[in-house]
N, C-alpha and C. Protein backbone atom coordinates (compact mmCIF):
# COMPACT_ATOMS: atom_id res chain seq x y z
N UNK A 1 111.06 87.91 118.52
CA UNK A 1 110.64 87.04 117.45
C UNK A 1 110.80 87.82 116.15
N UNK A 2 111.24 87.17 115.14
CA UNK A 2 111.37 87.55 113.70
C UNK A 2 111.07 86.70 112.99
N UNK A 3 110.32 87.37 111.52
CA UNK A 3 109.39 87.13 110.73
C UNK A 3 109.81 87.79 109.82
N UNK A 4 110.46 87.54 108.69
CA UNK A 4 110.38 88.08 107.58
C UNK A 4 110.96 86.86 106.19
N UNK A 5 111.10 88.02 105.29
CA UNK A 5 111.99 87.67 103.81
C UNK A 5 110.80 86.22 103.49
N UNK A 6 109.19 86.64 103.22
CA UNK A 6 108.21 86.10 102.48
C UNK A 6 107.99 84.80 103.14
N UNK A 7 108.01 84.85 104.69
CA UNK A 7 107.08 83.32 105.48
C UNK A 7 106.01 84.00 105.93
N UNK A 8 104.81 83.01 105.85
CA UNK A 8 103.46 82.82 106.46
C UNK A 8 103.44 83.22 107.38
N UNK A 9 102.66 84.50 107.88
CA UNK A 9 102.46 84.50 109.32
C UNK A 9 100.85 83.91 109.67
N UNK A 10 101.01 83.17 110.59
CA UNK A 10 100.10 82.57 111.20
C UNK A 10 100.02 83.21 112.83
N UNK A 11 98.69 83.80 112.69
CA UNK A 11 98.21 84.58 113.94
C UNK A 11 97.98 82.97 114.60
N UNK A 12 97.68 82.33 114.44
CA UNK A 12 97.01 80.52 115.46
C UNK A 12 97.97 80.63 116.26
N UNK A 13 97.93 80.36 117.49
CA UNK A 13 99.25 80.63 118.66
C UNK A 13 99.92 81.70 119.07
N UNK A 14 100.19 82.49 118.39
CA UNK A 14 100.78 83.73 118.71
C UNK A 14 100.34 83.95 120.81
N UNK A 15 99.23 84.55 120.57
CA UNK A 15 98.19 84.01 122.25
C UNK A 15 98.90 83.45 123.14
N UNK A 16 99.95 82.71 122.79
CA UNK A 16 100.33 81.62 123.84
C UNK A 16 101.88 82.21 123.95
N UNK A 17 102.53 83.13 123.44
CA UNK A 17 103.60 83.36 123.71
C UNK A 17 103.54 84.79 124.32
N UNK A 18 103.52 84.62 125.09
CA UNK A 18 103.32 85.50 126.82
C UNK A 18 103.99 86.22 127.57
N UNK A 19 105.49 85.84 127.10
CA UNK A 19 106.50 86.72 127.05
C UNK A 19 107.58 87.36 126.27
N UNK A 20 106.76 87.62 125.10
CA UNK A 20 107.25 87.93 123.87
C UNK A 20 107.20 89.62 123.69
N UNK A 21 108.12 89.95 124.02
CA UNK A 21 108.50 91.75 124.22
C UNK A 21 108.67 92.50 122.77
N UNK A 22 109.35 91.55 121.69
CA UNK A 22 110.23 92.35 120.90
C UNK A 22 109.50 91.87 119.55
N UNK A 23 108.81 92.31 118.72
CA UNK A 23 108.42 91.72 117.38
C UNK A 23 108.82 92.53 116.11
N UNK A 24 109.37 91.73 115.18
CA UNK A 24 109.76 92.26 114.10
C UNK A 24 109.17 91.57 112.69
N UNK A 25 108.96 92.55 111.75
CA UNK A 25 108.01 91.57 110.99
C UNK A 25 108.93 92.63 109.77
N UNK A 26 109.53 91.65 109.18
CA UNK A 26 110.92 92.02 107.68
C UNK A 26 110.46 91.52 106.65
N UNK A 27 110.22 92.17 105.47
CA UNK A 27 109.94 91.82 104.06
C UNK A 27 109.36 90.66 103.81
N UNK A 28 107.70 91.35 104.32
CA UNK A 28 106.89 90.59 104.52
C UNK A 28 105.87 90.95 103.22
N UNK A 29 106.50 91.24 102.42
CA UNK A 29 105.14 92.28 101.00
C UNK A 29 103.70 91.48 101.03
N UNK A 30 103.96 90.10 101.44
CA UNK A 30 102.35 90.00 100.91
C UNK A 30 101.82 89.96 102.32
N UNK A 31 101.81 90.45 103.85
CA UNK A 31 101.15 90.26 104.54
C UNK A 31 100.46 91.26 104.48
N UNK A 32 99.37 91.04 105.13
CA UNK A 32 98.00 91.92 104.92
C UNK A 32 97.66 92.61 106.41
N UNK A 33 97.67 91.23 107.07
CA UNK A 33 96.80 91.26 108.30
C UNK A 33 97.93 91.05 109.87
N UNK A 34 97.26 91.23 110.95
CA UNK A 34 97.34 91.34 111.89
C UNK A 34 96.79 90.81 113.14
N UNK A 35 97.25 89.67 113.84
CA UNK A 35 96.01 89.27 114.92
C UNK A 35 95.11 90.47 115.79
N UNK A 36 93.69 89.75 115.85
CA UNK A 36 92.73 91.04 116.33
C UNK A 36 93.58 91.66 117.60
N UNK A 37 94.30 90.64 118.23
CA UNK A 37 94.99 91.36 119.57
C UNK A 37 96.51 91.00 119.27
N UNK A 38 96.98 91.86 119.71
CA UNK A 38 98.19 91.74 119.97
C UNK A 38 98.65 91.63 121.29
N UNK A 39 100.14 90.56 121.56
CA UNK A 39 100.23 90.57 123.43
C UNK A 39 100.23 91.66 123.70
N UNK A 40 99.69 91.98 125.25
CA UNK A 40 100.38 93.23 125.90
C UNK A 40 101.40 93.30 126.55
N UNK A 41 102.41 92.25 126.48
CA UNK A 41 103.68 92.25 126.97
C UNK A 41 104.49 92.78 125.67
N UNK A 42 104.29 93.11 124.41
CA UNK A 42 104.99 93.67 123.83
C UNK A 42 105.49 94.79 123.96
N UNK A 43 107.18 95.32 123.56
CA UNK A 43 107.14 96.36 123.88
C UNK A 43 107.69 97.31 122.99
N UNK A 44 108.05 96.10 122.19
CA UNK A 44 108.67 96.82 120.90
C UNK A 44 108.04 96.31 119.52
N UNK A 45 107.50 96.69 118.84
CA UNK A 45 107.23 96.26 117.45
C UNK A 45 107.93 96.72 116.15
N UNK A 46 108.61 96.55 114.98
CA UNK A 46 109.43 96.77 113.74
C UNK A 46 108.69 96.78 112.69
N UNK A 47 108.03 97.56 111.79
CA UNK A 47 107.42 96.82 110.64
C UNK A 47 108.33 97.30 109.46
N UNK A 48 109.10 96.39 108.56
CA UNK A 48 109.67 97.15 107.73
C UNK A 48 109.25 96.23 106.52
N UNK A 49 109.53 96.75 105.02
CA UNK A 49 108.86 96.29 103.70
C UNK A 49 108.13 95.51 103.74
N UNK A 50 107.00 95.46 104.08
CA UNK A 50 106.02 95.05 104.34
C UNK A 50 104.88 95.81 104.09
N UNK A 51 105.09 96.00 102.56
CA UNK A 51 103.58 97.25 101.90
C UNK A 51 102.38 97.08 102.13
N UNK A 52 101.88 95.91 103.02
CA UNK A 52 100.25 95.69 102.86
C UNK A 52 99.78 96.12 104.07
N UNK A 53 100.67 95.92 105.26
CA UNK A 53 100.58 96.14 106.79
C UNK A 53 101.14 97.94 106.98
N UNK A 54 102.28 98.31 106.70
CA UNK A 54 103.02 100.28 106.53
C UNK A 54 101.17 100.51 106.69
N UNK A 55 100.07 100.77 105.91
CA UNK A 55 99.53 102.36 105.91
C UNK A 55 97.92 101.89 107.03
N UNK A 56 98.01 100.60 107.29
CA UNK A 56 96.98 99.95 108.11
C UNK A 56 97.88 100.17 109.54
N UNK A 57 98.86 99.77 109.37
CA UNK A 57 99.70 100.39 111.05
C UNK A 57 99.78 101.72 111.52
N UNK A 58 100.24 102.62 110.17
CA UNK A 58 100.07 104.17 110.50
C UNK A 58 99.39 104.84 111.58
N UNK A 59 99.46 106.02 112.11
CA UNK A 59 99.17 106.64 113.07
C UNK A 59 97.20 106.47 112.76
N UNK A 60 97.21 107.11 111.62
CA UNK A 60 95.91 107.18 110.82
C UNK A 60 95.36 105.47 110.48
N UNK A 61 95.84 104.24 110.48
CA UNK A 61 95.47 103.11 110.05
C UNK A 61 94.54 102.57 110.54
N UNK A 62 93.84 101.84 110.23
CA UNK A 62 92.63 100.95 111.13
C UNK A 62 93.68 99.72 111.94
N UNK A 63 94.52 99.73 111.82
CA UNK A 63 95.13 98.93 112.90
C UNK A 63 95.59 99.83 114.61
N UNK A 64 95.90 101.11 114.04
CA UNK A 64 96.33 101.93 115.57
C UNK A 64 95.82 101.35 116.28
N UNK A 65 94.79 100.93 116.54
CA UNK A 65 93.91 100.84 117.51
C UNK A 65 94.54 99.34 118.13
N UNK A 66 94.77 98.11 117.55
CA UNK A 66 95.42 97.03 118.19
C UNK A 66 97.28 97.12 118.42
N UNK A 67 97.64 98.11 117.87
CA UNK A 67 98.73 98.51 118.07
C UNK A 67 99.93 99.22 119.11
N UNK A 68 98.49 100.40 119.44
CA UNK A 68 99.02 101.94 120.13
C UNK A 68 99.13 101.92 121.70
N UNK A 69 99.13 100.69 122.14
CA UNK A 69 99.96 100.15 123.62
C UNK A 69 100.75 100.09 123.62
N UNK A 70 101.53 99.40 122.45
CA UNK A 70 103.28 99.35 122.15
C UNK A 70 103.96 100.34 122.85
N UNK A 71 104.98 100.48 123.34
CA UNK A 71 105.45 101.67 123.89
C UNK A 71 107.09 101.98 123.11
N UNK A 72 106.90 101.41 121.60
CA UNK A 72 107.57 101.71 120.68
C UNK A 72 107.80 100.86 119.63
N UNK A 73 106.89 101.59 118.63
CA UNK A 73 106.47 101.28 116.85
C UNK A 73 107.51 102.03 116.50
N UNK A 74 107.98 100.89 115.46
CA UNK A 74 108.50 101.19 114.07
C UNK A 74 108.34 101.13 112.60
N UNK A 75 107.54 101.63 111.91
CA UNK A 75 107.28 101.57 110.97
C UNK A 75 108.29 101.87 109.37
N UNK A 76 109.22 101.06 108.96
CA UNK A 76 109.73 101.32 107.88
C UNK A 76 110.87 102.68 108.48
N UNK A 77 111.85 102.46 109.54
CA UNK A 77 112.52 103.26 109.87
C UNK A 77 111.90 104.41 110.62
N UNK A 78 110.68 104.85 110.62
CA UNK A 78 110.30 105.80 111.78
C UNK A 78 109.61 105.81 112.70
């Protein structure tokens, strides 16, 4: 699934897509937030220009924590 270049993300449903492995979220500047859970069938996540979500995803972010199952984050190329 891809998400970028300034659309709404709406966490409502997300929940229901169950076999959703691959998420990418592209020049997203004004998103902020993050559903409290994320699937655990994910296996890949992307976050790129997307300044509000980069330092809340970080190793150090208050998001690690709904994140750090992924078994491969990308944050802005690293």
């Amino acid at each position: 699934m891809f998400l970028g270049t300034n659309r709404i993300f709406f966490s409502v449903g997300l929940q229901h897509l169950t076999s959703l492995q691959h998420l990418v979220l592209w020049g997203c500047p004004k998103m902020k937030h993050l559903p409290d859970l994320l699937l655990p069938s994910l296996l890949s996540l992307t976050i790129d220009e997307c300044r509000k979500l980069e330092g809340r995803c970080s190793r150090r972010g208050s998001y690690w924590s709904r994140i750090s199952h992924i078994p491969r984050i990308r944050i802005n190329g690293e």
